[in-house]
N, C-alpha and C. Protein backbone atom coordinates (compact mmCIF):
# COMPACT_ATOMS: atom_id res chain seq x y z
N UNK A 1 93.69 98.12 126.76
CA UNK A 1 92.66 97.43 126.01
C UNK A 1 92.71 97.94 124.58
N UNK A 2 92.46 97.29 123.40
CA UNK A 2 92.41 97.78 122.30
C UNK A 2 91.32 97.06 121.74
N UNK A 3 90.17 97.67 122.37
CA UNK A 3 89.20 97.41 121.36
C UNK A 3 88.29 98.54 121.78
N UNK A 4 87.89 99.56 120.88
CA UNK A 4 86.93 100.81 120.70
C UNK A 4 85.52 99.99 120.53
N UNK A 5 84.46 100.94 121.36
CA UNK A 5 83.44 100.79 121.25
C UNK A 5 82.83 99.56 120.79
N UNK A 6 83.80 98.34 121.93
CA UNK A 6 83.39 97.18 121.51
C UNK A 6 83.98 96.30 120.62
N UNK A 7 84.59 96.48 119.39
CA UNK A 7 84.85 96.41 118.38
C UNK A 7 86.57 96.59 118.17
N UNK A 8 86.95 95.42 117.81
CA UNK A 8 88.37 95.08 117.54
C UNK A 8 89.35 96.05 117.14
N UNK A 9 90.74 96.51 116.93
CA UNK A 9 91.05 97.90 116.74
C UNK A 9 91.64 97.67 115.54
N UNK A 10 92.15 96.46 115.48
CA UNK A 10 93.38 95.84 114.45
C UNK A 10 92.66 95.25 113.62
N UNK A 11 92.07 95.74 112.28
CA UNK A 11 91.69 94.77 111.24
C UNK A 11 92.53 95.01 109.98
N UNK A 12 92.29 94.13 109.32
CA UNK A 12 93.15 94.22 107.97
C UNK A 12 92.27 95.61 107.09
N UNK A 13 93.73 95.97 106.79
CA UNK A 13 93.57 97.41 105.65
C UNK A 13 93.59 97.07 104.65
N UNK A 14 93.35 97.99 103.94
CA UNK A 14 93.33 98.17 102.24
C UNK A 14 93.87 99.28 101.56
N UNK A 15 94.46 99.66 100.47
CA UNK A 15 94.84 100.81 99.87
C UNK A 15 94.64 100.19 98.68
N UNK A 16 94.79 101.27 97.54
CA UNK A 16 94.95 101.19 95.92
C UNK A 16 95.66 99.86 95.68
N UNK A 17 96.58 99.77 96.12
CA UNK A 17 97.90 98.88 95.59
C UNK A 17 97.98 97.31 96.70
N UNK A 18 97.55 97.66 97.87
CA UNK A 18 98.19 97.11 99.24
C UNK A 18 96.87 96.70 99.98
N UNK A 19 97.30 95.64 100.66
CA UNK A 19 96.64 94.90 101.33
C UNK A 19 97.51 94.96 102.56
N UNK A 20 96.81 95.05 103.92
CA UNK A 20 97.79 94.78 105.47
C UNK A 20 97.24 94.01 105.87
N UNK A 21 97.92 92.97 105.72
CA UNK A 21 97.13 91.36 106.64
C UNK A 21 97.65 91.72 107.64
N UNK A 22 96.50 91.07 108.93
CA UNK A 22 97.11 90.84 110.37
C UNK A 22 98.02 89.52 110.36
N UNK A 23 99.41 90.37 110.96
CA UNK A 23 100.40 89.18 110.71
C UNK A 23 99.72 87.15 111.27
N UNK A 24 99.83 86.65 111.28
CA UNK A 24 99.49 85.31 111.85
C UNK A 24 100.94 83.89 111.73
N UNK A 25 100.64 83.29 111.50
CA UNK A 25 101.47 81.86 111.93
C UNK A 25 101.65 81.60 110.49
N UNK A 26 100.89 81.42 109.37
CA UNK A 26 100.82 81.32 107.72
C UNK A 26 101.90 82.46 107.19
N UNK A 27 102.41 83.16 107.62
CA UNK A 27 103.57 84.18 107.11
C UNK A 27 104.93 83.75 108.02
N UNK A 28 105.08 82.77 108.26
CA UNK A 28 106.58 82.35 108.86
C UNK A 28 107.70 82.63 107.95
N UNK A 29 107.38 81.54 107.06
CA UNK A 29 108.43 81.46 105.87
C UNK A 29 109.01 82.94 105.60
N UNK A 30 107.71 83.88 105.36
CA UNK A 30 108.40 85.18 105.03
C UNK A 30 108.63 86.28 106.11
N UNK A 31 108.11 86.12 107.24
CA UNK A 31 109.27 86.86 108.34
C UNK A 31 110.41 86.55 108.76
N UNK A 32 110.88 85.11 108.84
CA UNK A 32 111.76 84.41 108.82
C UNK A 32 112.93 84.96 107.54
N UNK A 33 112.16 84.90 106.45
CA UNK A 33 113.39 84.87 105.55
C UNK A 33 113.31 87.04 105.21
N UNK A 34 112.50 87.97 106.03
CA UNK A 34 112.79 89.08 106.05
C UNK A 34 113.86 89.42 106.83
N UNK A 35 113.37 88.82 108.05
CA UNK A 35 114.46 89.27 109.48
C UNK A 35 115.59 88.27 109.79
N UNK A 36 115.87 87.72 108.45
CA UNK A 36 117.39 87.46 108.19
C UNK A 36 117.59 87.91 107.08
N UNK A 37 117.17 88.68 106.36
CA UNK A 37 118.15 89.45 105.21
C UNK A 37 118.91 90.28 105.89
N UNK A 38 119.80 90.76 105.40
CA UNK A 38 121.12 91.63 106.17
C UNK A 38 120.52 92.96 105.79
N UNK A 39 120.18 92.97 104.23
CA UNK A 39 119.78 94.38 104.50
C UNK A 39 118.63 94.89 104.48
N UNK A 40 117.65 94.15 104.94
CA UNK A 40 116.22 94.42 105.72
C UNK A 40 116.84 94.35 107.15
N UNK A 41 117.92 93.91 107.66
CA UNK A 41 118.45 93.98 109.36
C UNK A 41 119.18 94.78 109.49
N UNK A 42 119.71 95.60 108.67
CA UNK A 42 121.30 96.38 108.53
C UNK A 42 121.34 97.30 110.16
N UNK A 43 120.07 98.24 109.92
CA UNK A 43 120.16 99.34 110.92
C UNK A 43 119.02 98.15 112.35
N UNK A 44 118.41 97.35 112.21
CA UNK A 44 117.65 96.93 113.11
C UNK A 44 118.57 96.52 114.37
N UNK A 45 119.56 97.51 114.89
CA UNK A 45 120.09 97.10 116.17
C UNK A 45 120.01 96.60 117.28
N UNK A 46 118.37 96.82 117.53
CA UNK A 46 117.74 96.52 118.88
C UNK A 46 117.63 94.80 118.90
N UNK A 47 117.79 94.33 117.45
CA UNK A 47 117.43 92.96 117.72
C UNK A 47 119.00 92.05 116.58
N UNK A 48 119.27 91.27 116.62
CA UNK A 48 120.11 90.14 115.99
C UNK A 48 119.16 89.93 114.72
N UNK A 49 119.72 89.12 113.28
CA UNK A 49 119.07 89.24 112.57
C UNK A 49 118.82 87.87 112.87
N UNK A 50 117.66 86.76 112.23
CA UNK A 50 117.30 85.77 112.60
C UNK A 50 118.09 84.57 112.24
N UNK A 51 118.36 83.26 113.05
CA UNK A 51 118.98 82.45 112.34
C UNK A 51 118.21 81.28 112.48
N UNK A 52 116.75 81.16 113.17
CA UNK A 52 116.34 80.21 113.35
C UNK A 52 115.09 80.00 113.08
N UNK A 53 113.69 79.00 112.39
CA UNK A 53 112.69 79.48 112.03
C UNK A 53 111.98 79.79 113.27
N UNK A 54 112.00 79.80 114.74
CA UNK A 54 111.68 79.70 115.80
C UNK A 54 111.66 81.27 115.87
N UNK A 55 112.50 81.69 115.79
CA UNK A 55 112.62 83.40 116.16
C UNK A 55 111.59 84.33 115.77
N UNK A 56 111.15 83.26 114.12
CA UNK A 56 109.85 84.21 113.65
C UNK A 56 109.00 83.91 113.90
N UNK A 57 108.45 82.71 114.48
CA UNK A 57 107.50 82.43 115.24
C UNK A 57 107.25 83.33 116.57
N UNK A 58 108.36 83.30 117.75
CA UNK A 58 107.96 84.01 118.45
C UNK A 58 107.54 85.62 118.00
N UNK A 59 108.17 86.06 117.04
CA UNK A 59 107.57 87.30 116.87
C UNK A 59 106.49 87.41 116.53
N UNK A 60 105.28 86.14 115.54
CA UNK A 60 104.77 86.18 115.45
C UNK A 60 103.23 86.07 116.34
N UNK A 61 104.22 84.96 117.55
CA UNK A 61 103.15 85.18 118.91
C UNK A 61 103.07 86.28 119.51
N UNK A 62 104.14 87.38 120.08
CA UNK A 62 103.99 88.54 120.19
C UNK A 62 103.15 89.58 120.08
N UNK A 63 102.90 89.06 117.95
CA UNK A 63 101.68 90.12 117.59
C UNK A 63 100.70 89.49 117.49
N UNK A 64 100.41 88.94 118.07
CA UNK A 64 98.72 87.97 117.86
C UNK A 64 98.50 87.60 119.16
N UNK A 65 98.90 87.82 120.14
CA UNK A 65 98.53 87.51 121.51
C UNK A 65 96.40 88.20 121.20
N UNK A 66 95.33 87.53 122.15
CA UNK A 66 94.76 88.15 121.65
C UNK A 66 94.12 89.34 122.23
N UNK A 67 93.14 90.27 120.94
CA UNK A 67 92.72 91.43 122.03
C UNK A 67 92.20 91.55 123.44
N UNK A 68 92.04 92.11 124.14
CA UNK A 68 92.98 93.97 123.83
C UNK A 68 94.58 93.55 124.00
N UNK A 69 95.26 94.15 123.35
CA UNK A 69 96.53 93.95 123.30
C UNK A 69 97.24 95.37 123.03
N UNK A 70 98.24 95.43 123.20
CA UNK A 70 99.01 96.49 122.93
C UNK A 70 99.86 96.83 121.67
N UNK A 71 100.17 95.86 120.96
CA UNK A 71 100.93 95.41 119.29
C UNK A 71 100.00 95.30 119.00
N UNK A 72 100.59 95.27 117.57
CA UNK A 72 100.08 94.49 116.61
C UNK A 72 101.06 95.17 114.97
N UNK A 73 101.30 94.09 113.93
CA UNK A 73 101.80 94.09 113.29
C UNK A 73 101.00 93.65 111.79
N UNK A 74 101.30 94.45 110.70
CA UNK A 74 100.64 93.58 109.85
C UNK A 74 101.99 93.44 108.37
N UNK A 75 101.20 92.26 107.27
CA UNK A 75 102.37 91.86 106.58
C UNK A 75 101.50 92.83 105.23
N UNK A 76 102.51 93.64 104.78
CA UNK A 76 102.55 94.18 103.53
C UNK A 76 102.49 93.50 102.38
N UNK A 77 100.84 93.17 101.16
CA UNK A 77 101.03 92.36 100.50
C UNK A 77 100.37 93.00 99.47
N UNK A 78 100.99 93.15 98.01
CA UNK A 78 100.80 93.78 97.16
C UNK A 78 99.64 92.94 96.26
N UNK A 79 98.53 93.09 95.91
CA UNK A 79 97.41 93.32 95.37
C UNK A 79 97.46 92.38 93.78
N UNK A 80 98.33 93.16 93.11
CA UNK A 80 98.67 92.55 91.84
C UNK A 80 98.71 91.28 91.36
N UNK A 81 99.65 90.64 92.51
CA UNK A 81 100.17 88.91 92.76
C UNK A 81 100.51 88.14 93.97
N UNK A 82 99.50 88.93 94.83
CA UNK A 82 100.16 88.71 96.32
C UNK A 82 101.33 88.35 97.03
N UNK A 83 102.10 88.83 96.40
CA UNK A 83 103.71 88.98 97.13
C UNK A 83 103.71 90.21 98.30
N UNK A 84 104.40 89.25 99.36
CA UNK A 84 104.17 89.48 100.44
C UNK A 84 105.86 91.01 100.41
N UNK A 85 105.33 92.04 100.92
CA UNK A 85 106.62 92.69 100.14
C UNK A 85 107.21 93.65 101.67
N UNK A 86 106.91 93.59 102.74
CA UNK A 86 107.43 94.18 104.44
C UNK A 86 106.45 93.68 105.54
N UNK A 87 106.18 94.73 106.39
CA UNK A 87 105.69 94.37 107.33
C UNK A 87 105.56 96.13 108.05
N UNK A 88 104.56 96.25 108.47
CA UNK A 88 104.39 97.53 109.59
C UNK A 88 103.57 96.95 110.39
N UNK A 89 103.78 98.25 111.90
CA UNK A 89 102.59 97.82 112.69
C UNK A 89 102.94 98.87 113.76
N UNK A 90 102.33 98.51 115.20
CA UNK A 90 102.61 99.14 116.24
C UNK A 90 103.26 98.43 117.57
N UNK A 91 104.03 99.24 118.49
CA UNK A 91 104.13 98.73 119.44
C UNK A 91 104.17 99.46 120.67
N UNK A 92 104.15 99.13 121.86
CA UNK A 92 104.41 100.15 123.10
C UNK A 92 103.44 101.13 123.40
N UNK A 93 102.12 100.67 122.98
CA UNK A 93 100.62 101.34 122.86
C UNK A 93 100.46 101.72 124.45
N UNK A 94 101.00 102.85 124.84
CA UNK A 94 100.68 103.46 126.20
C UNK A 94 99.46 104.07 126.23
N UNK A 95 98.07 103.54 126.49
CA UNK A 95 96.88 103.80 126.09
C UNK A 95 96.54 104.94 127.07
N UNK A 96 96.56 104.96 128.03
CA UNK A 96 96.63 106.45 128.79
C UNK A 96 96.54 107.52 128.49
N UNK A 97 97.80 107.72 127.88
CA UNK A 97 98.49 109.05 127.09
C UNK A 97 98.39 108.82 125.84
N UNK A 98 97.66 107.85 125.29
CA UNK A 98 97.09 108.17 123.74
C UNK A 98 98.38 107.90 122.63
N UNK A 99 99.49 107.27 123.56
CA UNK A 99 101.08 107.40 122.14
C UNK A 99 101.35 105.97 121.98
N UNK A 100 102.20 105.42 120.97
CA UNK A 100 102.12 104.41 120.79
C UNK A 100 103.32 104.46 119.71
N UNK A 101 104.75 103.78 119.33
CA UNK A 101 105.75 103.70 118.90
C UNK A 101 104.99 102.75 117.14
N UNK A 102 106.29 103.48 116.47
CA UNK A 102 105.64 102.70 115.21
C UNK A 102 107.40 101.89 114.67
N UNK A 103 106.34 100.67 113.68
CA UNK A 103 108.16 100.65 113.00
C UNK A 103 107.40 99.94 111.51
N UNK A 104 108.32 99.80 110.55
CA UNK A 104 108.24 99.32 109.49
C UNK A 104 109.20 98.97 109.00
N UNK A 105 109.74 97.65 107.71
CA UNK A 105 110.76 97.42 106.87
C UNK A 105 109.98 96.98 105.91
N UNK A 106 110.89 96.65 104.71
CA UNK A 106 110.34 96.85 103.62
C UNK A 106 111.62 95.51 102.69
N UNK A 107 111.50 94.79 101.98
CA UNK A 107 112.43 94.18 101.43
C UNK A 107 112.63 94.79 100.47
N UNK A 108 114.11 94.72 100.15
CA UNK A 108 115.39 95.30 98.95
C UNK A 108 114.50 95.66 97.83
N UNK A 109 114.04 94.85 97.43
CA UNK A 109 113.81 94.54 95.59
C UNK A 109 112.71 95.67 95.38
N UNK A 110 111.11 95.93 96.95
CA UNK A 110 110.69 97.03 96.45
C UNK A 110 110.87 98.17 96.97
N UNK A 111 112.38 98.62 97.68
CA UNK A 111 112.72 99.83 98.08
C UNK A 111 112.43 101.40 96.72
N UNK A 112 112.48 102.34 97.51
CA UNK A 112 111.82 103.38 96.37
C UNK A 112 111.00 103.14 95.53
N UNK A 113 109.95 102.32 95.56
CA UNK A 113 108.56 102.13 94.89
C UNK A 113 107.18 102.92 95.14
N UNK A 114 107.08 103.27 96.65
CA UNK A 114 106.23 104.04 97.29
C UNK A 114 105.76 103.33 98.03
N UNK A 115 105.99 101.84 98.21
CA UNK A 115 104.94 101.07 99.09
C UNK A 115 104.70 101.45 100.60
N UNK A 116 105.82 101.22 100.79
CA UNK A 116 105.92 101.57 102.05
C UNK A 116 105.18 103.05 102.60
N UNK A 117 105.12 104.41 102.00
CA UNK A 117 104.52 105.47 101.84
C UNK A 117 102.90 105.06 101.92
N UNK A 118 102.68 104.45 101.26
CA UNK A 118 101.30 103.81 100.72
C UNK A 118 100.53 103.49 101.66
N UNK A 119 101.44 101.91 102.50
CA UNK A 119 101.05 101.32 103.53
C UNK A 119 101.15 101.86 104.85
N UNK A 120 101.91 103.36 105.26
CA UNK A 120 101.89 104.19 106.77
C UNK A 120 101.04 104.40 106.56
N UNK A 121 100.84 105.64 105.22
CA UNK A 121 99.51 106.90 105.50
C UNK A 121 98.14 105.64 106.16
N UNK A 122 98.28 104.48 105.19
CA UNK A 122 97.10 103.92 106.13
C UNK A 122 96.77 103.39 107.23
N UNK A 123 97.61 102.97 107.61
CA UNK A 123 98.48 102.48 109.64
C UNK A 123 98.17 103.79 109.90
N UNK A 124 98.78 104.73 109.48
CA UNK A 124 99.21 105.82 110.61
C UNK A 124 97.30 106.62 110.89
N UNK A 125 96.26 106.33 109.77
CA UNK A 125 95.20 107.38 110.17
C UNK A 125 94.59 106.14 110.68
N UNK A 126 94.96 104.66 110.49
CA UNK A 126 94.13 103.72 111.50
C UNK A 126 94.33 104.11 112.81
N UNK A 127 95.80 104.14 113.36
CA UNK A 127 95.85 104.58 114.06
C UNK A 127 95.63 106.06 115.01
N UNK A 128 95.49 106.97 114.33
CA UNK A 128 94.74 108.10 114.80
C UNK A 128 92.92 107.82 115.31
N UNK A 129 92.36 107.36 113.77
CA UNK A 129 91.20 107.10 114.03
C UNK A 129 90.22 106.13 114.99
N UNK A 130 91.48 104.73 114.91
CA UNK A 130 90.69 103.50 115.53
C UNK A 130 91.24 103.57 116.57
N UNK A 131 92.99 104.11 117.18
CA UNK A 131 93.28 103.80 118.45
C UNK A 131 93.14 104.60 119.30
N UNK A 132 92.57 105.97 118.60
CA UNK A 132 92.33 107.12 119.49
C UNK A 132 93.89 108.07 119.93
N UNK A 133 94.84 107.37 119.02
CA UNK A 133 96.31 108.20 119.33
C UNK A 133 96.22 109.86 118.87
N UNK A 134 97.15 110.26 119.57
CA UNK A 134 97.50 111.86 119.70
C UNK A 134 99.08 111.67 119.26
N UNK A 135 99.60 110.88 119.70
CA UNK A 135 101.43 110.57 119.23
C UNK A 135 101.38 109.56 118.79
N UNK A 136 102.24 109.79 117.99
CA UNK A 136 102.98 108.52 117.05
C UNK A 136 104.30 108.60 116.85
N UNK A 137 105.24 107.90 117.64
CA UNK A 137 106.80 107.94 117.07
C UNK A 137 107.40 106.63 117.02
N UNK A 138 108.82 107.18 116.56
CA UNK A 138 109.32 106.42 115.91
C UNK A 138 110.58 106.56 115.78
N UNK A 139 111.78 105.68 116.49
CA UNK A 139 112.88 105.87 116.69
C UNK A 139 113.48 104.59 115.08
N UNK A 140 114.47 105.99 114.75
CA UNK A 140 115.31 105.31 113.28
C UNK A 140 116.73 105.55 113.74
N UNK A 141 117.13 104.91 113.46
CA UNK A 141 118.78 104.67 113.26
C UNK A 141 119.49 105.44 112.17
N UNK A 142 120.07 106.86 113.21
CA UNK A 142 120.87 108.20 111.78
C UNK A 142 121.15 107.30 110.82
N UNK A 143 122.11 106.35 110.85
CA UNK A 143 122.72 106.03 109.21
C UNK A 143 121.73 105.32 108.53
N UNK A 144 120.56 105.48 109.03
CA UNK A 144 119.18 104.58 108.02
C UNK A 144 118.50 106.46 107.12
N UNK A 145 119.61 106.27 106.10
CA UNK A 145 118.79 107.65 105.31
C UNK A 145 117.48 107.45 104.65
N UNK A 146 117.20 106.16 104.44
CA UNK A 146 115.87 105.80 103.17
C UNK A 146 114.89 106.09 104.47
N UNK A 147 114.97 105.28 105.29
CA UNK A 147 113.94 105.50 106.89
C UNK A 147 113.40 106.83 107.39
N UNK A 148 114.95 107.66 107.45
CA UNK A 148 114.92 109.24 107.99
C UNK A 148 113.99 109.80 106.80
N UNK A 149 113.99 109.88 105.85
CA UNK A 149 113.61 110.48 104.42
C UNK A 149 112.29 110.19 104.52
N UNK A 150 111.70 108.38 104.77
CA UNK A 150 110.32 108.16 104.69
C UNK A 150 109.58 109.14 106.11
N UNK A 151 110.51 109.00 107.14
CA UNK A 151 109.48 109.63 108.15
C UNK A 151 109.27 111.17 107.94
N UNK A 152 110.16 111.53 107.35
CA UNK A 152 110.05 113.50 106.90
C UNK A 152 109.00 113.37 106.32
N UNK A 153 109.18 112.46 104.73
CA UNK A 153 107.78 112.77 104.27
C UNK A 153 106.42 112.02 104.44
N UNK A 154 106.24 111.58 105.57
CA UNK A 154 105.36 111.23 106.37
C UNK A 154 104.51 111.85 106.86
N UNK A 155 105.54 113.53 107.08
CA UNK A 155 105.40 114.24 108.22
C UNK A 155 105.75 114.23 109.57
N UNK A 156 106.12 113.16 110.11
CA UNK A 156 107.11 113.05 111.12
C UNK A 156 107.70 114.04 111.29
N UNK A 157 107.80 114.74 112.55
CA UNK A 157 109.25 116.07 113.34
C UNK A 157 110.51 115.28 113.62
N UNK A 158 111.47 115.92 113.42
CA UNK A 158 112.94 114.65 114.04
C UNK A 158 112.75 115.86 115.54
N UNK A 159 112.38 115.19 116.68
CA UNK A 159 112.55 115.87 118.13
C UNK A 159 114.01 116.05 118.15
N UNK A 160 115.13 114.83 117.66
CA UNK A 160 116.52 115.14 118.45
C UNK A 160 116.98 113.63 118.25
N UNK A 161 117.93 113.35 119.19
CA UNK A 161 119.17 112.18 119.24
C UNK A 161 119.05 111.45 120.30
N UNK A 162 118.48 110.43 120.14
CA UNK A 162 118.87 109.67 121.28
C UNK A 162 120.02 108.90 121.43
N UNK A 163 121.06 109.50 121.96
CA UNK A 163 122.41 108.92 122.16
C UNK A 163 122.63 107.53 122.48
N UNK A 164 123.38 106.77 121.77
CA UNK A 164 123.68 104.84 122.33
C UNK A 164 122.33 104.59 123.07
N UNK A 165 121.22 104.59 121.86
CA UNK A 165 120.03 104.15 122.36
C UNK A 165 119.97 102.71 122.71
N UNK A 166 121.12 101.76 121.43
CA UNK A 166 121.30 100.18 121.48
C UNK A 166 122.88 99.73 121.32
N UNK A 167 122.52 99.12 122.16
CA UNK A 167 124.18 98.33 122.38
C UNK A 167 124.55 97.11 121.37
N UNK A 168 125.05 97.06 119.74
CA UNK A 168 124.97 95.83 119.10
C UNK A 168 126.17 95.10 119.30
N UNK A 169 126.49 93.84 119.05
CA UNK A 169 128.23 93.61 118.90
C UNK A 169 129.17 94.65 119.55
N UNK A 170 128.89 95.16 120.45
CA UNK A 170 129.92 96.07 121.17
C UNK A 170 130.07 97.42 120.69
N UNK A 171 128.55 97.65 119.89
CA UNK A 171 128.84 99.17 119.28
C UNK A 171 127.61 100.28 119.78
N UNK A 172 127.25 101.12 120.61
CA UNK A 172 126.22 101.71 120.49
C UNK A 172 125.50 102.47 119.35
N UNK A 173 124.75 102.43 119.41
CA UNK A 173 124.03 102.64 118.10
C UNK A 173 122.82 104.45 118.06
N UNK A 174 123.25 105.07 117.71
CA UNK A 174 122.34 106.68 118.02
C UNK A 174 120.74 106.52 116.95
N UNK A 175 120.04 107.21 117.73
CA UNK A 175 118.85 107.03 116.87
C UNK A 175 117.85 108.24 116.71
N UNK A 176 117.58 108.73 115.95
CA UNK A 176 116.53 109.87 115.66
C UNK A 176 115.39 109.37 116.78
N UNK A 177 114.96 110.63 117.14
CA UNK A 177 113.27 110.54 117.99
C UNK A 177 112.43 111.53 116.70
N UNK A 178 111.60 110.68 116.24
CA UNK A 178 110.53 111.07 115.32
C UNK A 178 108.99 111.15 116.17
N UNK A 179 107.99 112.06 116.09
CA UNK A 179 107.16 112.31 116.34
C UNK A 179 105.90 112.83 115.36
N UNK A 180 104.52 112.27 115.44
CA UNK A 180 103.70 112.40 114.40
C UNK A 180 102.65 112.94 115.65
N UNK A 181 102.02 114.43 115.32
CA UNK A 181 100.97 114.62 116.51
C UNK A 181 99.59 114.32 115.41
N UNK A 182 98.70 113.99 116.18
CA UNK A 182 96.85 113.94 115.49
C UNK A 182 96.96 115.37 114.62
N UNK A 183 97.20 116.26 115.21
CA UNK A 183 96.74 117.63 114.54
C UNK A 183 97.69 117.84 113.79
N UNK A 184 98.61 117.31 113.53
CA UNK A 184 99.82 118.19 112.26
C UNK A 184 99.68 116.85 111.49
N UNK A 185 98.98 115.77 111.65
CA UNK A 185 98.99 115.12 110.47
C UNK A 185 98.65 115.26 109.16
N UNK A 186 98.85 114.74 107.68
CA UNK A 186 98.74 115.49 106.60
C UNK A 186 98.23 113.93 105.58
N UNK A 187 96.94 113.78 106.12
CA UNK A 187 96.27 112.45 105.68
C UNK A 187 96.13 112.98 104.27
């Protein structure tokens, strides 16, 4: 279930710079044309990059199924001129044990800007605060250095290797196990 004390878990954020819409059906065009850029897909092994506007639709039903739900995703939209500029969110919310997998991308043009930095710290204490998490991880793909780098200074631990975690085009693919606990977080 994801809704605390009644009350929905997933609402849209805010920061200085950033806005996190809850993804919906009105952001096609731009998940569609994220999760076919090659290099917003480069390291995304677990999935094909998109070739159809259908593909982003279903992802988009995925994260909007409605509460309590276990996802949820929101679209990264910068404040200034509302350009819609990644996407974060959650998935694999094992509510039990309080852990719940994270992921984020970010398009080319505002890589090394900070956004992305910007838009975790505030996911990541929603998620401490509103989902009641104790873990937070996050499996990256070794040759994704900008990724490995954001989760260090996140605060993220690298636990270790998960060996041919994904099978792409006939290649297995190795992936960092990242871990964020409630108490070593650095809000």
């Amino acid at each position: 279930m994801s809704e605390h004390n009644g009350e929905k878990v997933f609402i849209q954020l805010e920061t200085e710079n950033l806005i996190l819409k809850s993804i919906d059906m009105s952001d096609k065009e731009f998940i569609f044309k994220q999760f076919s850029n090659p290099d917003v897909t480069r390291f995304m092994v677990d999935e094909e990059p998109y070739t159809k506007m259908e593909e982003a639709e279903e992802l988009i039903n995925f994260y909007t199924v409605p509460e309590p739900r276990i996802q949820h995703r929101w679209v990264i939209i910068r404040k200034s001129d509302n350009a819609p500029l990644g996407t974060c969110g959650y998935h694999r919310w094992i509510i039990k044990h309080n852990f719940c997998e994270m992921g984020w991308d970010l398009s080319p043009e505002y890589w090394g800007k900070g956004y992305m930095t910007e838009a975790l710290h505030k996911a990541i204490k929603m998620g401490f605060e509103n989902m009641g998490l104790n873990r937070i991880q996050a499996f990256v793909d070794v040759r994704n250095t900008r990724s490995v780098n954001l989760a260090l200074r996140m605060g993220f631990k690298k636990e270790g290797i998960m060996r041919d975690k994904y099978l792409s085009r006939g290649i297995y693919y190795d992936h960092y196990c990242f871990s964020l606990l409630k108490r070593e977080r650095n809000l």
